[in-house]
N, C-alpha and C. Protein backbone atom coordinates (compact mmCIF):
# COMPACT_ATOMS: atom_id res chain seq x y z
N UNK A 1 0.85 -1.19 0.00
CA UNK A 1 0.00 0.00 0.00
C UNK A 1 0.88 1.24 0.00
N UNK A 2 0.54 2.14 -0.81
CA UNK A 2 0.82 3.39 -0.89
C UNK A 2 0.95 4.50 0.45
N UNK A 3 1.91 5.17 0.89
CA UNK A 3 1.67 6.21 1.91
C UNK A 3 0.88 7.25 1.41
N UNK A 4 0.12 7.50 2.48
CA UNK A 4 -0.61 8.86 2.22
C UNK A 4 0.39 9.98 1.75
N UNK A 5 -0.15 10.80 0.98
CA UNK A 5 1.06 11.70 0.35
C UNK A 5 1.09 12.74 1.81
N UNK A 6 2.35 13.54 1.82
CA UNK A 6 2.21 14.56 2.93
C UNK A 6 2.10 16.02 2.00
N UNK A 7 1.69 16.43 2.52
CA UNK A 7 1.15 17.88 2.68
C UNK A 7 2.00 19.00 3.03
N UNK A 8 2.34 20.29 2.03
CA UNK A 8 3.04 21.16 2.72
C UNK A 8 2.55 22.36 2.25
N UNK A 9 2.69 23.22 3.30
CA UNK A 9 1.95 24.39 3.25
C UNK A 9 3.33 26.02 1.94
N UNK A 10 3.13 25.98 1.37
CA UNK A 10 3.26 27.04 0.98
C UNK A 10 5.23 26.46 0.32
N UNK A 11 5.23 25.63 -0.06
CA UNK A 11 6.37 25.14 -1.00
C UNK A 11 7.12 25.58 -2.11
N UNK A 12 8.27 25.62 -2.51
CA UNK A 12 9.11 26.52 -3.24
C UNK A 12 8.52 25.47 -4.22
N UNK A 13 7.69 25.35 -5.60
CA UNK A 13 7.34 24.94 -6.56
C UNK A 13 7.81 25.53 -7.96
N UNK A 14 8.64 24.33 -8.84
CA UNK A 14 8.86 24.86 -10.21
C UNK A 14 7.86 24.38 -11.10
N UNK A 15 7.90 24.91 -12.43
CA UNK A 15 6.74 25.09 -13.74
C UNK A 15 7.09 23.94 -14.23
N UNK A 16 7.94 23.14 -14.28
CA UNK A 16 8.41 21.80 -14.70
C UNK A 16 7.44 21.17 -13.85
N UNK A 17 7.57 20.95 -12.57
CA UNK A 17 6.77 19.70 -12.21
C UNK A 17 5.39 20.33 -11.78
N UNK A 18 4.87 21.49 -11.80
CA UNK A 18 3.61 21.82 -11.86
C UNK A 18 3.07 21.50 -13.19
N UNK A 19 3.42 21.89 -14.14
CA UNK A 19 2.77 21.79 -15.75
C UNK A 19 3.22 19.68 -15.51
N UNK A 20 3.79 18.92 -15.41
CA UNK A 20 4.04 17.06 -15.12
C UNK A 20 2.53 17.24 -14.65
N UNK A 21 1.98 17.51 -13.33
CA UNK A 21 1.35 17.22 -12.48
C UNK A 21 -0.04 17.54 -13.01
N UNK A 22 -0.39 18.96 -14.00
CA UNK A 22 -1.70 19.50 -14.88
C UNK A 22 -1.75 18.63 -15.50
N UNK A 23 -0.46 18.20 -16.78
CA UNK A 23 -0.62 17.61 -17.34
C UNK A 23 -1.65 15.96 -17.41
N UNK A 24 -1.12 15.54 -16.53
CA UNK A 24 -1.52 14.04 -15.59
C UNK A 24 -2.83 14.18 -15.38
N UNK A 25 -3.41 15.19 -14.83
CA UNK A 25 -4.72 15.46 -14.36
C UNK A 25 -5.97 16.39 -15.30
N UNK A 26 -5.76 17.35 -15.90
CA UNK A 26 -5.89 17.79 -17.48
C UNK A 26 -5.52 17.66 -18.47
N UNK A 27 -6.84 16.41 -19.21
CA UNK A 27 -5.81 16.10 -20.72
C UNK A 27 -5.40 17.34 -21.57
N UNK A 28 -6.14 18.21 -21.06
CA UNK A 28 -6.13 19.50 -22.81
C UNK A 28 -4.79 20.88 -22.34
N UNK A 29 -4.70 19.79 -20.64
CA UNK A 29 -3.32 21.44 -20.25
C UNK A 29 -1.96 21.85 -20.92
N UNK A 30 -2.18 22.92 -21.30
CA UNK A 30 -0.74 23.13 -22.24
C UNK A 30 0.05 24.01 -20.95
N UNK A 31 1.21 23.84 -21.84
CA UNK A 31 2.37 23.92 -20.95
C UNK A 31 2.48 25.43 -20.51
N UNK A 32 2.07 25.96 -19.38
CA UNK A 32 2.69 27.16 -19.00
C UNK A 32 3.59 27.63 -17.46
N UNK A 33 4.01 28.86 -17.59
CA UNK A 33 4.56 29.45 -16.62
C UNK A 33 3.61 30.10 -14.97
N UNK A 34 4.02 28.99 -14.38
CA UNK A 34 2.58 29.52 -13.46
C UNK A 34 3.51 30.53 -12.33
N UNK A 35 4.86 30.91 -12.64
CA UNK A 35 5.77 31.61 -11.42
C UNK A 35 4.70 33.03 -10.95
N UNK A 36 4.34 33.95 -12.01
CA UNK A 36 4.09 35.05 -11.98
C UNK A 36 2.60 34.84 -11.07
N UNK A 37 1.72 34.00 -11.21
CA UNK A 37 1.02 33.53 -10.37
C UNK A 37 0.97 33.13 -8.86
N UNK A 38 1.84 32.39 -8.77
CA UNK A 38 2.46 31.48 -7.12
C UNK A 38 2.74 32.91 -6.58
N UNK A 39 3.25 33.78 -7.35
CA UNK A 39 3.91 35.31 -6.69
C UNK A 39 3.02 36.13 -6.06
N UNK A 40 1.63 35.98 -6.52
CA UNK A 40 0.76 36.77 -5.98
C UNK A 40 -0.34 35.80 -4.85
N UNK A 41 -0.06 34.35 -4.68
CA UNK A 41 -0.69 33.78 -4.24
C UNK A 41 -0.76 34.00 -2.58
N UNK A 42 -1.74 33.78 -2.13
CA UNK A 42 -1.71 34.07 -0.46
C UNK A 42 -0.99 32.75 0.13
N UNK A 43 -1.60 31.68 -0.07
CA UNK A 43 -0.59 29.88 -0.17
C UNK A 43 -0.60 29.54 -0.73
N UNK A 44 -0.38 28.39 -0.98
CA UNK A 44 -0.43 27.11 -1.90
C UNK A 44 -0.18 26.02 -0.66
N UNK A 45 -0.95 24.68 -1.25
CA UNK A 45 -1.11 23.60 -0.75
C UNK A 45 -0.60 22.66 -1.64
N UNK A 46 0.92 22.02 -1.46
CA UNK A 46 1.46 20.76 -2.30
C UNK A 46 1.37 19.52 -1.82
N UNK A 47 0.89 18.87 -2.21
CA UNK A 47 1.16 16.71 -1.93
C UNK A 47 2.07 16.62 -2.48
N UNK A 48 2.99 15.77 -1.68
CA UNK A 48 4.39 14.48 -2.19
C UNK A 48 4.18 13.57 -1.85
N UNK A 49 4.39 12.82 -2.67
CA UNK A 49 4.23 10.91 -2.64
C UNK A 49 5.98 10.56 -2.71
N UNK A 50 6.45 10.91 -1.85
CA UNK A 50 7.99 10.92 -1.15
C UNK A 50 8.69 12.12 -2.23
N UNK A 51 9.34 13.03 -3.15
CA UNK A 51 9.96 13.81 -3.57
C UNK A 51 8.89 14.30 -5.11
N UNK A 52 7.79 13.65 -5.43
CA UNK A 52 6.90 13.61 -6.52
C UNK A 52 5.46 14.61 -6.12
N UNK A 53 5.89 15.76 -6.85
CA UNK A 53 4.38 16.69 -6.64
C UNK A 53 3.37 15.28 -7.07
N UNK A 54 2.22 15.50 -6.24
CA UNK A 54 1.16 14.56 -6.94
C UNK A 54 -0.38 15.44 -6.49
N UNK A 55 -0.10 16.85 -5.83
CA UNK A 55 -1.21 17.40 -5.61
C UNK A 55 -1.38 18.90 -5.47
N UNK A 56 -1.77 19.81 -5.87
CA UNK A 56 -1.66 21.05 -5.34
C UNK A 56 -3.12 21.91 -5.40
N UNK A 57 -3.29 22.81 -4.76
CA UNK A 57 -4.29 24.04 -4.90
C UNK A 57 -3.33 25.40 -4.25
N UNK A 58 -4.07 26.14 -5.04
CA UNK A 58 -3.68 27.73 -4.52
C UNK A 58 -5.08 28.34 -4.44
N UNK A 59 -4.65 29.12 -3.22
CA UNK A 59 -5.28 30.21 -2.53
C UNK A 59 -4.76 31.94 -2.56
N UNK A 60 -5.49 32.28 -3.96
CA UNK A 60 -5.24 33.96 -4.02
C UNK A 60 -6.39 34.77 -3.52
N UNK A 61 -5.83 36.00 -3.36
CA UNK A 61 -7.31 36.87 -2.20
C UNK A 61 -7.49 38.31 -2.64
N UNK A 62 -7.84 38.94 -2.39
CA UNK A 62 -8.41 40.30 -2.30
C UNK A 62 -7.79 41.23 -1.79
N UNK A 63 -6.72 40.73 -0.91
CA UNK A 63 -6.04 41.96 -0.01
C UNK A 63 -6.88 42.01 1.32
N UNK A 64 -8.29 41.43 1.68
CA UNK A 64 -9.31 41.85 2.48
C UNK A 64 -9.61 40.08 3.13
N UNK A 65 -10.74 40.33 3.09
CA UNK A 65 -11.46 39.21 3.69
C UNK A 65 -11.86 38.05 2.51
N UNK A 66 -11.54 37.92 1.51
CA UNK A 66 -12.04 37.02 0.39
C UNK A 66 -10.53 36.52 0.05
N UNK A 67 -11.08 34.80 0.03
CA UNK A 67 -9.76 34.47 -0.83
C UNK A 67 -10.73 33.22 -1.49
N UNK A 68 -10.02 32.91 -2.63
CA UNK A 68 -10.37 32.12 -4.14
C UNK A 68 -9.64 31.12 -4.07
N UNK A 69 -10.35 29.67 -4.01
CA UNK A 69 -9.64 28.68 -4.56
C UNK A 69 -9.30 28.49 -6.30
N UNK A 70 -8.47 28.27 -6.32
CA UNK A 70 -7.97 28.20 -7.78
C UNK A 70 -7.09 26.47 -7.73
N UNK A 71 -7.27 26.14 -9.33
CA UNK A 71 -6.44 25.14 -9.52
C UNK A 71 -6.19 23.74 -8.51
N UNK A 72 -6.96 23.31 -7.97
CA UNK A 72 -7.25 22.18 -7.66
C UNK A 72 -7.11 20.93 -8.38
N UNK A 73 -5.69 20.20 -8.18
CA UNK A 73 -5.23 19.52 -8.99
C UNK A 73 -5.10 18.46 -8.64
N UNK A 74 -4.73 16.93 -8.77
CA UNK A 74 -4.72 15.67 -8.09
C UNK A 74 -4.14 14.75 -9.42
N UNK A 75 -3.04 14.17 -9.20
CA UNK A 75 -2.46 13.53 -10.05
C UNK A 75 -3.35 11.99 -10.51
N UNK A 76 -3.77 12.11 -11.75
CA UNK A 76 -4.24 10.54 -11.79
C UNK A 76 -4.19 9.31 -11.39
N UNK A 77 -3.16 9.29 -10.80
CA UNK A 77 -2.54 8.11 -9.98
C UNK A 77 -3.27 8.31 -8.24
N UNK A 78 -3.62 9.58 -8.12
CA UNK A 78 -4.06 9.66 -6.44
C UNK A 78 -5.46 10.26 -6.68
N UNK A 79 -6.09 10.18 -7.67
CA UNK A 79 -7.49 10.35 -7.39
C UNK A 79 -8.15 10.03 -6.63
N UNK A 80 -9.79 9.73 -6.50
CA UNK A 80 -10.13 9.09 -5.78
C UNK A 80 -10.34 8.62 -4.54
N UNK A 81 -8.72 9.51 -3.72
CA UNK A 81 -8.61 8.94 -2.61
C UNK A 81 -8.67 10.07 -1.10
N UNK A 82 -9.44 10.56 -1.74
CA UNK A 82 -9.61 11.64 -0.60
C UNK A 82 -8.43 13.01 -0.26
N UNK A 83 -7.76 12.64 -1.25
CA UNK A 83 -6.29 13.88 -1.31
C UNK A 83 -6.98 15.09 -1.70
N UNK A 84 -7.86 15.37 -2.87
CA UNK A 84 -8.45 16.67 -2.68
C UNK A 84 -9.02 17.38 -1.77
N UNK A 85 -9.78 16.62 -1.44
CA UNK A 85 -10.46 17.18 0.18
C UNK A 85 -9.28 17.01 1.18
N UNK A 86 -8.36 16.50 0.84
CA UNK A 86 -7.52 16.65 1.93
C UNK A 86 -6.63 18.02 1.91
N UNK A 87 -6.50 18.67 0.15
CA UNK A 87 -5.82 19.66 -0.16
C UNK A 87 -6.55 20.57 0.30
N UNK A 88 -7.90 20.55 -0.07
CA UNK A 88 -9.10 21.89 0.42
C UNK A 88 -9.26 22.79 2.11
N UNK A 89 -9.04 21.33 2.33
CA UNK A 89 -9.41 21.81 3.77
C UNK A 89 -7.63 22.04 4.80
N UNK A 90 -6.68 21.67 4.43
CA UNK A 90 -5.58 22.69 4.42
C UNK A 90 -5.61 24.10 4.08
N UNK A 91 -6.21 24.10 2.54
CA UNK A 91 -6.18 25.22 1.92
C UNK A 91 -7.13 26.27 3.25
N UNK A 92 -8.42 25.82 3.53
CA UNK A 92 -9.52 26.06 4.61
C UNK A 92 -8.39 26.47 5.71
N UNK A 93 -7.64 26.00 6.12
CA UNK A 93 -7.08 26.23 7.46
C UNK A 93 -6.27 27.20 7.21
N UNK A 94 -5.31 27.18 6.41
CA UNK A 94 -4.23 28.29 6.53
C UNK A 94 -5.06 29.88 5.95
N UNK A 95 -6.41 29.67 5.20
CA UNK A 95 -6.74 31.00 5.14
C UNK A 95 -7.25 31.63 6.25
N UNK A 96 -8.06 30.99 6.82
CA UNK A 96 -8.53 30.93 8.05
C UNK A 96 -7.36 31.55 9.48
N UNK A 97 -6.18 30.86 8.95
CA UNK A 97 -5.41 31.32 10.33
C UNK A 97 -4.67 32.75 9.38
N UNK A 98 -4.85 33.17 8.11
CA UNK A 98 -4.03 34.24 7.46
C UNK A 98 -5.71 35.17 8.07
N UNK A 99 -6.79 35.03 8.46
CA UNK A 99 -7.81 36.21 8.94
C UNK A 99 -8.80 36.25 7.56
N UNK A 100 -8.72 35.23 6.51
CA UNK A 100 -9.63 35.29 5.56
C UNK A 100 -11.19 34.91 6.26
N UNK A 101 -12.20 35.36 5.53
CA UNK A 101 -13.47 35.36 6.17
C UNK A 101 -14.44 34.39 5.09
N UNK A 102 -14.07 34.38 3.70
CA UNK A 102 -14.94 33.66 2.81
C UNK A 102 -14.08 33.16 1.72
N UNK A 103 -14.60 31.67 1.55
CA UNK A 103 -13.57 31.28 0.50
C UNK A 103 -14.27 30.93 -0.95
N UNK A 104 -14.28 31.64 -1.96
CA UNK A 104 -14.78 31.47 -3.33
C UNK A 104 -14.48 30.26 -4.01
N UNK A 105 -15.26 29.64 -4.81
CA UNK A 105 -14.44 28.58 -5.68
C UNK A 105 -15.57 28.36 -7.01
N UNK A 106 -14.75 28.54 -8.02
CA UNK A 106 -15.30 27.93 -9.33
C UNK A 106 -15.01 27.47 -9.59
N UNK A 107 -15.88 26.15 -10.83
CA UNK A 107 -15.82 25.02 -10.94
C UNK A 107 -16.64 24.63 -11.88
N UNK A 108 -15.83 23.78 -12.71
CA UNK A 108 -16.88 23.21 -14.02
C UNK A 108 -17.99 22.17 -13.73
N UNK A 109 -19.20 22.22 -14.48
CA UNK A 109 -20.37 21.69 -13.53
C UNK A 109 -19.97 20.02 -13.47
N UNK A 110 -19.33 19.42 -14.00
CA UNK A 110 -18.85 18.04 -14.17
C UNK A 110 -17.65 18.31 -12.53
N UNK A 111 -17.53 19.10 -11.71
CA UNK A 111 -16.61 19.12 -10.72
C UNK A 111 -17.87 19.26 -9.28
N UNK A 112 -18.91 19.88 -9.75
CA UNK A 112 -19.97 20.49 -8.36
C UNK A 112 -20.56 19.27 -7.19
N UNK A 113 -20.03 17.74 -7.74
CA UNK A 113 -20.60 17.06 -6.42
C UNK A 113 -19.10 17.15 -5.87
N UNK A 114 -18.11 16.98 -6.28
CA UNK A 114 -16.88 17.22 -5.17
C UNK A 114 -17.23 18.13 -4.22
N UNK A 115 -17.26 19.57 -4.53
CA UNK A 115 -17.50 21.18 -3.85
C UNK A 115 -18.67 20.69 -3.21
N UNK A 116 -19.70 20.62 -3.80
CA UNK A 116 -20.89 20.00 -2.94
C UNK A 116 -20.32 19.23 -1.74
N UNK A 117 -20.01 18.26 -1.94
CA UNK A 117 -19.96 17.56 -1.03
C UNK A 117 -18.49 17.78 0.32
N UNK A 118 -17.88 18.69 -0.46
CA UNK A 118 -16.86 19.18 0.46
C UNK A 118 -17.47 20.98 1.54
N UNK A 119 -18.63 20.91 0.54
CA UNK A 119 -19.47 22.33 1.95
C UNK A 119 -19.63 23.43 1.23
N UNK A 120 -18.82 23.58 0.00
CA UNK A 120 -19.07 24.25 -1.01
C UNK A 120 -20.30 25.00 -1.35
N UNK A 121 -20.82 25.75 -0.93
CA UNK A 121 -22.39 26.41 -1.16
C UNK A 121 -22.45 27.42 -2.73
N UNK A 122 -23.41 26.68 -3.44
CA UNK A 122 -23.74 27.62 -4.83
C UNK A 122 -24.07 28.82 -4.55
N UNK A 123 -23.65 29.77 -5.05
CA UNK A 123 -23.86 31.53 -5.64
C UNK A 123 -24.17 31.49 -6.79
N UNK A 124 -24.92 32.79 -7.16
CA UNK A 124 -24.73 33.17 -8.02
C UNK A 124 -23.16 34.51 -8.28
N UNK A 125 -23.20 34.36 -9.59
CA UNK A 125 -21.72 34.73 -9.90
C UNK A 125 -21.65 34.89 -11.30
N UNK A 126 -20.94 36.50 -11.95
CA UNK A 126 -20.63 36.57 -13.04
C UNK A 126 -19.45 36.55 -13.33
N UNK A 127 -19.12 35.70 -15.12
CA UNK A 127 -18.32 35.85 -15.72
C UNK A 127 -17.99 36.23 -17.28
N UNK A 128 -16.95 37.12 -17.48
CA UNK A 128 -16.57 37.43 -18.78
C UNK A 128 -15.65 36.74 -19.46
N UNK A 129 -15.77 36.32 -20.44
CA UNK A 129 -14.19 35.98 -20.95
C UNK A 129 -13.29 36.69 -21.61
N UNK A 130 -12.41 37.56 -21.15
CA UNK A 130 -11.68 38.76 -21.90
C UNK A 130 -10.52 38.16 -22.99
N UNK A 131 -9.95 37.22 -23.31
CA UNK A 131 -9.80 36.45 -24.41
C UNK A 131 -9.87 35.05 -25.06
């Protein structure tokens, strides 16, 4: 049996094994630079399955009381197994102890019984697509 992957809060992460890890988990992800991103992020939440990213989410915010889950990722190999909700609710804690008050999350409707079922409450909410 596999070890549970461990968990680390806010990890020096390169675009090499973040774009490995999209890849694995989004067939259609093309390869980008996520540095300029992680830079503005409030945390990030990484899984290792001993030296192997196999999980991440980031948490960016407002400057205020709102922070946004973004990018909720889980390597194909660790689906299934409760590692997302295990990433979320890290993610939940460290905003929580940074003084965040509400945590946003969007999500493609093929994703809403996860969020559902992780406490996730529907809004309404607009979006544009600027390109």
């Amino acid at each position: 049996m596999t070890e549970e992957p461990v968990l680390r809060e806010s990890p020096a992460l390169g675009d090499d094994e973040l774009n490995e890890l999209f890849a694995s988990a989004w067939p259609s992800h093309e390869p980008r630079i996520f540095q300029p991103v992680l830079a503005r992020s409030l945390l990030t939440i990484a899984a290792y399955s001993g030296t192997r990213l196999v999980g991440f989410v980031n948490v960016a915010w407002d400057g205020g009381a709102h922070g946004f889950i973004l990018d909720t990722t889980v390597h194909r190999e660790f689906q299934r197994r409760g590692l997302g909700l295990r990433l979320l609710r890290a993610a939940e804690r460290g905003a929580r102890a940074r003084g965040l008050e509400w945590l946003h999350v969007d999500f493609a409707p093929d994703l809403e019984p996860f969020y559902r079922a992780a406490g996730y409450l529907g809004t309404a909410a607009g979006l544009q697509r600027l390109r």
